[in-house]
Protein backbone atom coordinates (compact mmCIF):
# COMPACT_ATOMS: atom_id res chain seq x y z
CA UNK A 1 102.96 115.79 45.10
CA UNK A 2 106.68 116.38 44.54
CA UNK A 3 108.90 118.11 47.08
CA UNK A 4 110.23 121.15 45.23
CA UNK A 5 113.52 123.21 45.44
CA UNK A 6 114.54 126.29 44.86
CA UNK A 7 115.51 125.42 40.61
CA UNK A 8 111.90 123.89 40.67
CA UNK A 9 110.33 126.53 41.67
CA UNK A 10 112.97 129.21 39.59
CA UNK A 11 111.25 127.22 36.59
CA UNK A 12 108.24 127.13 37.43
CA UNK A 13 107.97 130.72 37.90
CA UNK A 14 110.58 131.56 34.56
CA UNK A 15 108.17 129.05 32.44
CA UNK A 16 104.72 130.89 32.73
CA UNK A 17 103.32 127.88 34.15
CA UNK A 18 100.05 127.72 35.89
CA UNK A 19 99.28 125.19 39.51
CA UNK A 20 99.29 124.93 42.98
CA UNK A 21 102.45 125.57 45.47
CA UNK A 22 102.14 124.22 49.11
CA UNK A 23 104.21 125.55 51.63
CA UNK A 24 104.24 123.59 54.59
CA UNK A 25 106.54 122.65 57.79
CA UNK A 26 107.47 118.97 58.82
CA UNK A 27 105.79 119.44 62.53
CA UNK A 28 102.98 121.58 61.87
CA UNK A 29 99.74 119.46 62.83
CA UNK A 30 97.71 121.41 60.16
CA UNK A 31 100.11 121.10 57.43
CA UNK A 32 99.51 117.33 58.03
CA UNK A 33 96.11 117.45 57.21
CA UNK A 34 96.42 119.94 54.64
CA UNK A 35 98.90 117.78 52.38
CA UNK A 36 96.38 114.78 52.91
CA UNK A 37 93.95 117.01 51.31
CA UNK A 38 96.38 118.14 48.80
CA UNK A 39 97.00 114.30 47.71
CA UNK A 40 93.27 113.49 47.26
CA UNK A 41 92.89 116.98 45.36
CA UNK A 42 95.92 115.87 42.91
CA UNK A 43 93.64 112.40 42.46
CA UNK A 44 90.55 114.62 41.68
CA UNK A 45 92.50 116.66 39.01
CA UNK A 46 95.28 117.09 36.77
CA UNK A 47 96.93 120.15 37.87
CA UNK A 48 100.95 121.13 38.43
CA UNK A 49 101.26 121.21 42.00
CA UNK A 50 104.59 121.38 43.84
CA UNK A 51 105.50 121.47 47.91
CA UNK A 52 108.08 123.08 49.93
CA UNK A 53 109.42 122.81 53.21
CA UNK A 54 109.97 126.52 54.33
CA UNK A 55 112.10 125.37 57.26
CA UNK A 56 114.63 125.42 54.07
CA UNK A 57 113.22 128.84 52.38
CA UNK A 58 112.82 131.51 54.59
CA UNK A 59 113.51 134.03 51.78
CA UNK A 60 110.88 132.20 49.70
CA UNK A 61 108.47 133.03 52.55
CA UNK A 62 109.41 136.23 52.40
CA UNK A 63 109.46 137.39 48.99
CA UNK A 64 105.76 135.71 49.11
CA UNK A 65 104.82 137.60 51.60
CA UNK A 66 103.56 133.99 53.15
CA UNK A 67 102.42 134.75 57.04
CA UNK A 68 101.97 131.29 58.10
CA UNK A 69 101.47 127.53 57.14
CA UNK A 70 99.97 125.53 55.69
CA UNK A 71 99.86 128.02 52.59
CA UNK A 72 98.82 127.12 49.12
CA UNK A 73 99.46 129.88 46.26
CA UNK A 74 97.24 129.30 43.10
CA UNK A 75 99.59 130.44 40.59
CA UNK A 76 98.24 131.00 37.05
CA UNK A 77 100.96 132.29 33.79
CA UNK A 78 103.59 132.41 36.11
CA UNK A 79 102.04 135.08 38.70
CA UNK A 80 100.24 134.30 42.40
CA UNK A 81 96.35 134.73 42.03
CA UNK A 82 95.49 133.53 45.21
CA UNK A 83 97.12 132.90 48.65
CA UNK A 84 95.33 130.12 50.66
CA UNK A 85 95.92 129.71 54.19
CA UNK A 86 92.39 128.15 55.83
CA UNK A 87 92.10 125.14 53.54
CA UNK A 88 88.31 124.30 54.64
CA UNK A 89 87.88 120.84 52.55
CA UNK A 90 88.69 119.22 49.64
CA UNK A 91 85.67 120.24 47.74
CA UNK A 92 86.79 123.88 49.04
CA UNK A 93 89.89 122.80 47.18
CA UNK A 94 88.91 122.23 43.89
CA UNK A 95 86.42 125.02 43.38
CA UNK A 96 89.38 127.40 44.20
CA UNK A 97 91.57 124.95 41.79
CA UNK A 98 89.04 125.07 38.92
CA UNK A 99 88.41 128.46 39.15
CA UNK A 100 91.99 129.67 38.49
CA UNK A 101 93.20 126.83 36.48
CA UNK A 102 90.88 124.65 34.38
């Protein structure tokens, strides 16, 4: 999973494109597990996913409307269908990630 910036995720957003967006901090326990989940998901299947340290972004958070971390957005065409924050298990994972984006 590739650490994203702000012209990432400008793209990302301007290009319609569908996939997953992790928002995470560096010392957050949770977040820990959560991107180890995230990495076995991204083995499992093919899907755009992206990560951000919002330590960096605290507008991003905002605009969002993200509460807390770890937070994964399901974005389909461009706009946020769902806003993750209890990741549950990797199974968990990829229903939610079929279900938007396969």
């Amino acid at each position: 999973m590739n650490e994203w910036n702000r012209n990432n995720l400008a793209g990302f957003l301007d290009d319609q494109e569908s996939g997953l967006l992790y928002f995470y901090t560096p010392l957050c326990g949770t977040c820990q597990v959560a991107s180890r989940m995230l990495v076995v998901l991204e083995e499992l299947v093919k899907v755009n996913m992206g990560k951000m340290n919002l330590n960096f972004y605290p507008d991003i958070a905002a605009n969002f409307g993200i509460e807390s971390v770890p937070c994964l957005l399901i974005v389909q065409k461009g706009k946020v269908k769902e806003t993750i924050y209890a990741f549950h298990s990797v199974p968990y994972l990829l229903e939610k990630t079929k279900q938007y984006l396969t």
